[in-house]
C-alpha atoms as a PDB file:
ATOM      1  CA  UNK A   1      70.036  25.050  87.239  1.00  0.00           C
ATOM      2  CA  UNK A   2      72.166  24.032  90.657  1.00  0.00           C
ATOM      3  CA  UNK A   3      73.918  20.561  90.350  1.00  0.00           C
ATOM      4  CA  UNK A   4      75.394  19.865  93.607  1.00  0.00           C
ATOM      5  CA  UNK A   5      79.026  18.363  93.958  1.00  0.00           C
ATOM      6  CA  UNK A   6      79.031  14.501  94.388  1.00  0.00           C
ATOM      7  CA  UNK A   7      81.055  13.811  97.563  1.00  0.00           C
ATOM      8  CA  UNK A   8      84.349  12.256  97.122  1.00  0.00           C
ATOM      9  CA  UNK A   9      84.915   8.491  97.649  1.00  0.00           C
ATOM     10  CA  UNK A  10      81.149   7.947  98.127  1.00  0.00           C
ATOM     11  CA  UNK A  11      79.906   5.587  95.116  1.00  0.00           C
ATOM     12  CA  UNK A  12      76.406   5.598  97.079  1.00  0.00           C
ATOM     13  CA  UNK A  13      75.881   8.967  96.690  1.00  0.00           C
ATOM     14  CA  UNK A  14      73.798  10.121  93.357  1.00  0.00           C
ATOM     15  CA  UNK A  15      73.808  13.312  91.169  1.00  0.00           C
ATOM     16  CA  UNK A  16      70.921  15.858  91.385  1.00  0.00           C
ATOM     17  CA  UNK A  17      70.233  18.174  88.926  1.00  0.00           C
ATOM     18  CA  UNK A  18      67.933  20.955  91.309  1.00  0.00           C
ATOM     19  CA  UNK A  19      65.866  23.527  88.915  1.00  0.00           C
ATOM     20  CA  UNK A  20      66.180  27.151  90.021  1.00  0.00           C
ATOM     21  CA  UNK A  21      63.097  27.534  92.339  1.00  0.00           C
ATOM     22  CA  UNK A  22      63.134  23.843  93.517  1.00  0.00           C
ATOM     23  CA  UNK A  23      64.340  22.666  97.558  1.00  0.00           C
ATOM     24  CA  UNK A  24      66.544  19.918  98.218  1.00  0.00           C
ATOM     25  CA  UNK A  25      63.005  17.686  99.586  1.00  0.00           C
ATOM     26  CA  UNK A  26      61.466  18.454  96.373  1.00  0.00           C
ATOM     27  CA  UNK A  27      64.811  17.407  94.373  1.00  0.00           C
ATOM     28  CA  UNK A  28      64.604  14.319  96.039  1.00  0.00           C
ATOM     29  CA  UNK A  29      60.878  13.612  95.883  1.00  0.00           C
ATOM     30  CA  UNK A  30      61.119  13.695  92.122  1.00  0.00           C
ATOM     31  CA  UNK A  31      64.399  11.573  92.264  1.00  0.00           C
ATOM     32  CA  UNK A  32      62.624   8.942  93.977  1.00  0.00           C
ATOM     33  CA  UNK A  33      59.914   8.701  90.893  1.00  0.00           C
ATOM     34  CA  UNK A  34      62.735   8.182  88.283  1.00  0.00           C
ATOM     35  CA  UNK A  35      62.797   4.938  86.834  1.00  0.00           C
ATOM     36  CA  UNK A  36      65.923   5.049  86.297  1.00  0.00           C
ATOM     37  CA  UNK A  37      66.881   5.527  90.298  1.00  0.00           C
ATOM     38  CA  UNK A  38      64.365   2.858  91.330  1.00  0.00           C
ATOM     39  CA  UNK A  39      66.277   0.272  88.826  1.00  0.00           C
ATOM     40  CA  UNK A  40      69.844   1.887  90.003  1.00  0.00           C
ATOM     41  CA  UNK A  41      69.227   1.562  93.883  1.00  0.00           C
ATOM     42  CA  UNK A  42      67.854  -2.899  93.272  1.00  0.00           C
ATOM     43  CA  UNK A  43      70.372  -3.579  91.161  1.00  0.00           C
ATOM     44  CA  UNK A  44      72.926  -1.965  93.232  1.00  0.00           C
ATOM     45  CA  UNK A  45      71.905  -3.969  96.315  1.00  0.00           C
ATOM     46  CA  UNK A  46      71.625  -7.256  94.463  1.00  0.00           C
ATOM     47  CA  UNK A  47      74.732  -7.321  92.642  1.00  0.00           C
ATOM     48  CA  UNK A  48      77.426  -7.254  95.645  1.00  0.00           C
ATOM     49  CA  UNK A  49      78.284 -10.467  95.183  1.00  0.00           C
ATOM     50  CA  UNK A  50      78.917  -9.917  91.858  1.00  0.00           C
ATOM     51  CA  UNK A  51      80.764  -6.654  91.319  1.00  0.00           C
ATOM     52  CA  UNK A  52      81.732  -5.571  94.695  1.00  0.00           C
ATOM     53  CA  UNK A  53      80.308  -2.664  97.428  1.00  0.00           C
ATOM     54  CA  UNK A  54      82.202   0.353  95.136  1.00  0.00           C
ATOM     55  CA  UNK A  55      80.048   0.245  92.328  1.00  0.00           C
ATOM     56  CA  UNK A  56      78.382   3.764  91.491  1.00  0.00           C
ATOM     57  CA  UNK A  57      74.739   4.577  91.961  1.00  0.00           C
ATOM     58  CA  UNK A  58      74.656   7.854  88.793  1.00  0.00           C
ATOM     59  CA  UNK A  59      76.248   5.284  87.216  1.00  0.00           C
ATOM     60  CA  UNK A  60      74.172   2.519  86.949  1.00  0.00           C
ATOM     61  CA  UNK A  61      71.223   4.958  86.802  1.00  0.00           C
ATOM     62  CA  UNK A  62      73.142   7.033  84.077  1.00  0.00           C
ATOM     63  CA  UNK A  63      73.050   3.412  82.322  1.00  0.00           C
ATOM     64  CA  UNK A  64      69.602   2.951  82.854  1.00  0.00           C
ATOM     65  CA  UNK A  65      69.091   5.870  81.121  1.00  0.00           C
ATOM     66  CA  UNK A  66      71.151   5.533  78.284  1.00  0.00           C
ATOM     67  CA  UNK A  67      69.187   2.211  78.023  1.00  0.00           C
ATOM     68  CA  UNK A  68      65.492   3.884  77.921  1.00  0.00           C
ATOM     69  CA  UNK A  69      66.739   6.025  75.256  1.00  0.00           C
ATOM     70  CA  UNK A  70      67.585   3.238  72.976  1.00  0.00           C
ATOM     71  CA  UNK A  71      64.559   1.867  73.548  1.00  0.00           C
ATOM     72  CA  UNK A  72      62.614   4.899  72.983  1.00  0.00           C
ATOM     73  CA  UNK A  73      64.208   5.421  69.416  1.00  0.00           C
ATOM     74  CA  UNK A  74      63.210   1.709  68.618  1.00  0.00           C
ATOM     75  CA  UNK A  75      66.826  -0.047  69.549  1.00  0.00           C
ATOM     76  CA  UNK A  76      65.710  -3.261  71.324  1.00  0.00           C
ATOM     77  CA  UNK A  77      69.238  -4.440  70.942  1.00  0.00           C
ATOM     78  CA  UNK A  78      70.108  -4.596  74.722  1.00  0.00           C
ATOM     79  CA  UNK A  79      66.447  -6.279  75.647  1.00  0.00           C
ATOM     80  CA  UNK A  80      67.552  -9.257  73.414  1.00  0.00           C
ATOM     81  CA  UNK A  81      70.675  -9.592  74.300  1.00  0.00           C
ATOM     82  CA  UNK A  82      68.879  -9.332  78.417  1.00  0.00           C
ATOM     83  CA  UNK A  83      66.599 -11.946  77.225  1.00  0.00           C
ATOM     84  CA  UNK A  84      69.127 -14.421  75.706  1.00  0.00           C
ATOM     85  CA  UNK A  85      71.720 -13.902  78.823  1.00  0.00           C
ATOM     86  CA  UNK A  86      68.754 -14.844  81.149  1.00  0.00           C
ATOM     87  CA  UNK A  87      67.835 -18.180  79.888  1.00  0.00           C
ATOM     88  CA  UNK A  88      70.930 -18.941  79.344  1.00  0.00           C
ATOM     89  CA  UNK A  89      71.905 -18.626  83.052  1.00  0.00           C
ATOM     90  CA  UNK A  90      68.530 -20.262  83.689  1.00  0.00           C
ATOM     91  CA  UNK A  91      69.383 -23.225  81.339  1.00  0.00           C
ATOM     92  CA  UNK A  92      73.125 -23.576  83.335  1.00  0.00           C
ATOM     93  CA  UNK A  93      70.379 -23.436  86.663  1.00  0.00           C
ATOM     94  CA  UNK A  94      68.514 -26.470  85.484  1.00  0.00           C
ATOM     95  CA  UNK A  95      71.017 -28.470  84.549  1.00  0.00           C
ATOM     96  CA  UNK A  96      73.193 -28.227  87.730  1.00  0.00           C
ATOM     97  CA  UNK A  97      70.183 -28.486  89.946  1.00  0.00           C
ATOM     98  CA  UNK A  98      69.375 -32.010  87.926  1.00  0.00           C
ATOM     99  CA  UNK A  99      72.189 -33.395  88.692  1.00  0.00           C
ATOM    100  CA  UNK A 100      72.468 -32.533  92.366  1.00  0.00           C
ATOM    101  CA  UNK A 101      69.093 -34.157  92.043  1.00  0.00           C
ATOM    102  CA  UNK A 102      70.419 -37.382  90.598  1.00  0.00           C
ATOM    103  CA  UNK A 103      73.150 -37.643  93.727  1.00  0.00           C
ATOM    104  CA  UNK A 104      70.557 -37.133  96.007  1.00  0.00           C
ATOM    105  CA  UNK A 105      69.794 -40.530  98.572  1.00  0.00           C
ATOM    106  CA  UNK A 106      66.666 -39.604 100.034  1.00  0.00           C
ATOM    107  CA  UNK A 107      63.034 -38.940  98.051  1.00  0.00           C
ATOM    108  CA  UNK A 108      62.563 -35.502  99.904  1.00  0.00           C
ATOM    109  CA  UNK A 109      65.842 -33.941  98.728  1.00  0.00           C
ATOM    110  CA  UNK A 110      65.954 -35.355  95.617  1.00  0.00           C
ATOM    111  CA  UNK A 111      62.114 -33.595  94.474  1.00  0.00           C
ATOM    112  CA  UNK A 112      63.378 -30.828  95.700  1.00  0.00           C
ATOM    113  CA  UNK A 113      65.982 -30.512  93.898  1.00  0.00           C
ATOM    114  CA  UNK A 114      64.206 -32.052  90.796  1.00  0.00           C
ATOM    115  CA  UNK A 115      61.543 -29.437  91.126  1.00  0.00           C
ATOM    116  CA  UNK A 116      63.850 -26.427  91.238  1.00  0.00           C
ATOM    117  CA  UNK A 117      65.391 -27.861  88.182  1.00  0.00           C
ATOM    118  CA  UNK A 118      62.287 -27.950  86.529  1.00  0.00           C
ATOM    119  CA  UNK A 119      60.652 -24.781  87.778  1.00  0.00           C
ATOM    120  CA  UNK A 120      64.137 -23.222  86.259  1.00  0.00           C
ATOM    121  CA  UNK A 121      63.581 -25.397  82.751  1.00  0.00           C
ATOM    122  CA  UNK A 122      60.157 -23.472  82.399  1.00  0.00           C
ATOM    123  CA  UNK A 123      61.416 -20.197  82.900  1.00  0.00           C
ATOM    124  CA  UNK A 124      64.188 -20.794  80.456  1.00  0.00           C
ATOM    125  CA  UNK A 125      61.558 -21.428  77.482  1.00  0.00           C
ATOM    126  CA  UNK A 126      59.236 -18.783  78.599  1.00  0.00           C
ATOM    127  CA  UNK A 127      62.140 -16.210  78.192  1.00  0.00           C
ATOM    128  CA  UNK A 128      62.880 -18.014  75.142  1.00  0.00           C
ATOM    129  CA  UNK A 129      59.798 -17.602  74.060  1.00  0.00           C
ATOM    130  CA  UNK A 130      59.521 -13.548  74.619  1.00  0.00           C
ATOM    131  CA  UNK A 131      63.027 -13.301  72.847  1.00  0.00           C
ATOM    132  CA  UNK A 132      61.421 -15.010  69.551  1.00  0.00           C
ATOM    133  CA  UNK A 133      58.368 -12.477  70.368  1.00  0.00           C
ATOM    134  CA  UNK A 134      60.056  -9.802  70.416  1.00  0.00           C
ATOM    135  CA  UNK A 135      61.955 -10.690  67.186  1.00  0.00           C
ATOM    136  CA  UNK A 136      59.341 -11.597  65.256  1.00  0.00           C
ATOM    137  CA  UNK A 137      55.741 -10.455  66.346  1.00  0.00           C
ATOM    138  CA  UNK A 138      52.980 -12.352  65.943  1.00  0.00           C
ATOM    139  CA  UNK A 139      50.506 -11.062  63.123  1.00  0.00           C
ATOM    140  CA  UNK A 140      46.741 -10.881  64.547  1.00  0.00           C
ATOM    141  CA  UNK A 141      44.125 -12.705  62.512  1.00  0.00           C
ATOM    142  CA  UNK A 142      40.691 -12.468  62.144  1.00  0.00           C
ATOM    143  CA  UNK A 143      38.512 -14.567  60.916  1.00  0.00           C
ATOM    144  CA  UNK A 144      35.177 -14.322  59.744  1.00  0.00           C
ATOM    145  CA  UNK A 145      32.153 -15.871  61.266  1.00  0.00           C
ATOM    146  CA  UNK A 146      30.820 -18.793  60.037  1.00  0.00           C
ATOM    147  CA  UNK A 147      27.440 -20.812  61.491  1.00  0.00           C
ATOM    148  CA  UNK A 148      28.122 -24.574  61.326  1.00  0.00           C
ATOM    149  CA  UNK A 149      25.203 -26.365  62.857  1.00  0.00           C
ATOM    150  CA  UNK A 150      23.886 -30.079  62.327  1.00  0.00           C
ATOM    151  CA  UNK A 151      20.514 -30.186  61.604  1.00  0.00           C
ATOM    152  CA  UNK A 152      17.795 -27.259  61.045  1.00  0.00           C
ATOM    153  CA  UNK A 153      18.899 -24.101  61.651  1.00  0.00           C
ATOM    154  CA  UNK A 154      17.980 -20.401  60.834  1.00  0.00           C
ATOM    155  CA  UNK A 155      19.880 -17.657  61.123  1.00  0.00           C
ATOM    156  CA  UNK A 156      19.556 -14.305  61.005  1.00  0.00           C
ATOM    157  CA  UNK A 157      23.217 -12.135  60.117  1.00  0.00           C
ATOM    158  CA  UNK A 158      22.039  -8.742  58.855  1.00  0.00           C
ATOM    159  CA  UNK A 159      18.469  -7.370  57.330  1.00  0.00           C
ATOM    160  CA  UNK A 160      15.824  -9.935  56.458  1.00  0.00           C
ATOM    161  CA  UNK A 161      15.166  -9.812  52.855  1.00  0.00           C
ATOM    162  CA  UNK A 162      12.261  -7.428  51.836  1.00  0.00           C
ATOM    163  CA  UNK A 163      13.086  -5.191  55.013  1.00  0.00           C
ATOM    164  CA  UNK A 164      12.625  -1.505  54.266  1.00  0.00           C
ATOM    165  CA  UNK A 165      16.300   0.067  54.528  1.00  0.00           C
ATOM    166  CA  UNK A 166      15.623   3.016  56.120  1.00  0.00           C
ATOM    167  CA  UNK A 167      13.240   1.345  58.692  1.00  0.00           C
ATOM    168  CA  UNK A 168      16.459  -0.972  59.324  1.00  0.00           C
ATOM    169  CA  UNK A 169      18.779   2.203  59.673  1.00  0.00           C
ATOM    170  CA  UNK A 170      16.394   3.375  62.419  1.00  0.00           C
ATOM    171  CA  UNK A 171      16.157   0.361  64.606  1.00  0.00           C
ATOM    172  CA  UNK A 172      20.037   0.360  63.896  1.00  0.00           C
ATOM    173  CA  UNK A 173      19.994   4.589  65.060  1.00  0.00           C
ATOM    174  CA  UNK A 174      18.269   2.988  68.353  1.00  0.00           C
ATOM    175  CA  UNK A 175      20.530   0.371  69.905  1.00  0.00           C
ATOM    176  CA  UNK A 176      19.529  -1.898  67.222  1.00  0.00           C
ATOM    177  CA  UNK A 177      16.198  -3.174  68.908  1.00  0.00           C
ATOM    178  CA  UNK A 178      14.931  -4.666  66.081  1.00  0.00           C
ATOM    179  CA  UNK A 179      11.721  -6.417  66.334  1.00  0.00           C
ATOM    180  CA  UNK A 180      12.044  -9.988  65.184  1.00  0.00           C
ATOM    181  CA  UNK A 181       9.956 -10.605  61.334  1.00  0.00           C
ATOM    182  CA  UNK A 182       6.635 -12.985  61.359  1.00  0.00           C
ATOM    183  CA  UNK A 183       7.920 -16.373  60.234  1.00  0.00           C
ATOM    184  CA  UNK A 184       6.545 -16.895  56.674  1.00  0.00           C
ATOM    185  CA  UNK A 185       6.804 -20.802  56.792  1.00  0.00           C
ATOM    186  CA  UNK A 186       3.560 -20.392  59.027  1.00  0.00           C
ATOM    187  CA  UNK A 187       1.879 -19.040  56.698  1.00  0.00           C
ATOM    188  CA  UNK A 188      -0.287 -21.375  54.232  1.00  0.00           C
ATOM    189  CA  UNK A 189       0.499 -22.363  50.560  1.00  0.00           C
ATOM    190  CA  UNK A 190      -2.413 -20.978  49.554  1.00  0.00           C
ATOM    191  CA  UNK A 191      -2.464 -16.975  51.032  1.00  0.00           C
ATOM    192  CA  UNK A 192      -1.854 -14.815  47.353  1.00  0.00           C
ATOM    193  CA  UNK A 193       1.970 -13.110  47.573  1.00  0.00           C
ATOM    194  CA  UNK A 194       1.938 -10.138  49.086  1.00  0.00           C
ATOM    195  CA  UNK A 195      -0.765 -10.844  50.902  1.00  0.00           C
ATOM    196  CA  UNK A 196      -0.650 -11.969  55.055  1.00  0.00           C
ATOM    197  CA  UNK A 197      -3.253 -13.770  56.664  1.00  0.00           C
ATOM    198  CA  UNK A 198      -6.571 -12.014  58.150  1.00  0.00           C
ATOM    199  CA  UNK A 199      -6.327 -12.622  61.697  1.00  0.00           C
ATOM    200  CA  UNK A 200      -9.911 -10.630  62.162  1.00  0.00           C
ATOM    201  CA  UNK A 201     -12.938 -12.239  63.318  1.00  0.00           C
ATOM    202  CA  UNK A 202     -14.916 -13.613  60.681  1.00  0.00           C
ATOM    203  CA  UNK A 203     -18.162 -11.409  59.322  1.00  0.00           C
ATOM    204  CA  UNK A 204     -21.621 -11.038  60.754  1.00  0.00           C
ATOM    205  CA  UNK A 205     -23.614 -12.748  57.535  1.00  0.00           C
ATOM    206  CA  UNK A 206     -25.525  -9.930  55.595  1.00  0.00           C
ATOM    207  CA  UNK A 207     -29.238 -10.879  55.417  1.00  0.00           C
ATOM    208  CA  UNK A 208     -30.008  -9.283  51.716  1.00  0.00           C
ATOM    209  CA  UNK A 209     -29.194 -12.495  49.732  1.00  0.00           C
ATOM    210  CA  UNK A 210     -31.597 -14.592  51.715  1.00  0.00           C
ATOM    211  CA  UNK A 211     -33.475 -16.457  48.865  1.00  0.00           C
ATOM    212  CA  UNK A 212     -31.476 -19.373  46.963  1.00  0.00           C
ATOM    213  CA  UNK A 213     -32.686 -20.262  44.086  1.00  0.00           C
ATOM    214  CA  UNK A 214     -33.261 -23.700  43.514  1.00  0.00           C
ATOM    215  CA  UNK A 215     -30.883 -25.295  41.572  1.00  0.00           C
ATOM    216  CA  UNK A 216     -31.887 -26.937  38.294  1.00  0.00           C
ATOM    217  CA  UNK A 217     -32.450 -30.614  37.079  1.00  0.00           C
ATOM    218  CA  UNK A 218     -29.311 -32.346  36.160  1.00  0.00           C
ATOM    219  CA  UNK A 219     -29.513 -34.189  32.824  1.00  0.00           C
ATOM    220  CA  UNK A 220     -27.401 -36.738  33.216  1.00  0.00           C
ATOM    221  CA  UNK A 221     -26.463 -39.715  30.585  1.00  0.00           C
ATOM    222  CA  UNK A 222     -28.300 -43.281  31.898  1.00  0.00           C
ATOM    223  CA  UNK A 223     -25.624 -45.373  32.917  1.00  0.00           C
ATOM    224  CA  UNK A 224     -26.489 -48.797  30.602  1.00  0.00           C
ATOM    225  CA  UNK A 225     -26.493 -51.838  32.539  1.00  0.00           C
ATOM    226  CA  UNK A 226     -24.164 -54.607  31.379  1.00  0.00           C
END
């Protein structure tokens, strides 16, 4: 494995490590997918007002990756302390852009100001707020269905009662395309259980009982007259 020589007095320059096989292009096309680079070469251009032009590029990205590996092995140590640095500066933000606000003469500078003040006041608690996240996860809950209604209702949750199970497994086998059961409240008082209704047409009379026979003399008691 070739690891070419960083050039002297160049903090811009970064550290390659080429695999026996590989060109220089390919080196540096699979340089420019490390994470660690991409971070190294922002934070690099962002931070020269605060550190200077000679900071070093393998550096910060030798950082970066010290920082994944933590991360990887379950050390979220340096996120929290990333997360409580940030809204502190953003706290320090708000509070110096309200009071330039409050010295402000004029209604156009002065909701300006106010609004920058505020904007930073909200991203202070949301990063807050992902700190105390990421110290103590929320817990998922679930919670069971319940059917509240006012006034009559029916519903059907599962198998109607009665319904043959492995008829039920079936419709449940096909995409659960189960036909909807005959209400039974339409059904009279009177029908014998375990019986349904006959929906067929009614009977053609049969002709071999054609003679009545006459029905005999009621004896009845006289009804005396008061």
């Amino acid at each position: 494995m070739t690891q070419p020589k960083k050039p002297a007095g160049n903090p811009k320059a970064l550290n390659l490590t080429r695999p026996p096989g590989q060109t220089e292009a390919q080196a540096l096309s699979r340089a420019a997918l490390r994470p660690s680079i991409n971070g190294a070469s922002v934070i690099e251009a962002y931070q020269v007002n605060l550190m200077g032009k000679d900071v070093d590029l393998s550096e910060l990205a030798a950082g970066l990756d010290d920082t994944f590996k933590r991360v990887e092995d379950g050390d979220l140590s340096t996120l929290e302390a990333m997360l409580l640095a940030q809204a502190t500066a953003l706290q320090t933000m708000f509070a110096s852009l309200a009071r330039r606000a409050a010295t402000q003469e004029h209604l156009r500078q002065y909701e300006t100001f106010m609004g920058l003040a505020l904007k930073a006041q909200a991203q202070s608690r949301a990063t807050i707020s992902a700190l105390v996240d990421l110290k103590h996860p929320r817990q998922a809950t679930f919670v069971k269905q319940a059917n509240i209604a006012h006034g009559p209702q029916q519903v059907n949750n599962g198998a109607a009662a009665g319904a043959d199970p492995e008829r039920s497994a079936q419709a449940r086998a096909h995409g659960n395309e189960t036909q909807p059961q005959q209400n039974k409240l339409l059904e009279p008082s009177y029908v014998q259980p375990g019986k349904g209704m006959d929906a067929r047409a009614a009977k053609t009379p049969e002709r071999s009982y054609q003679t009545v026979e006459a029905v005999e003399q009621v004896h009845r008691t006289e009804k005396r007259r008061g």
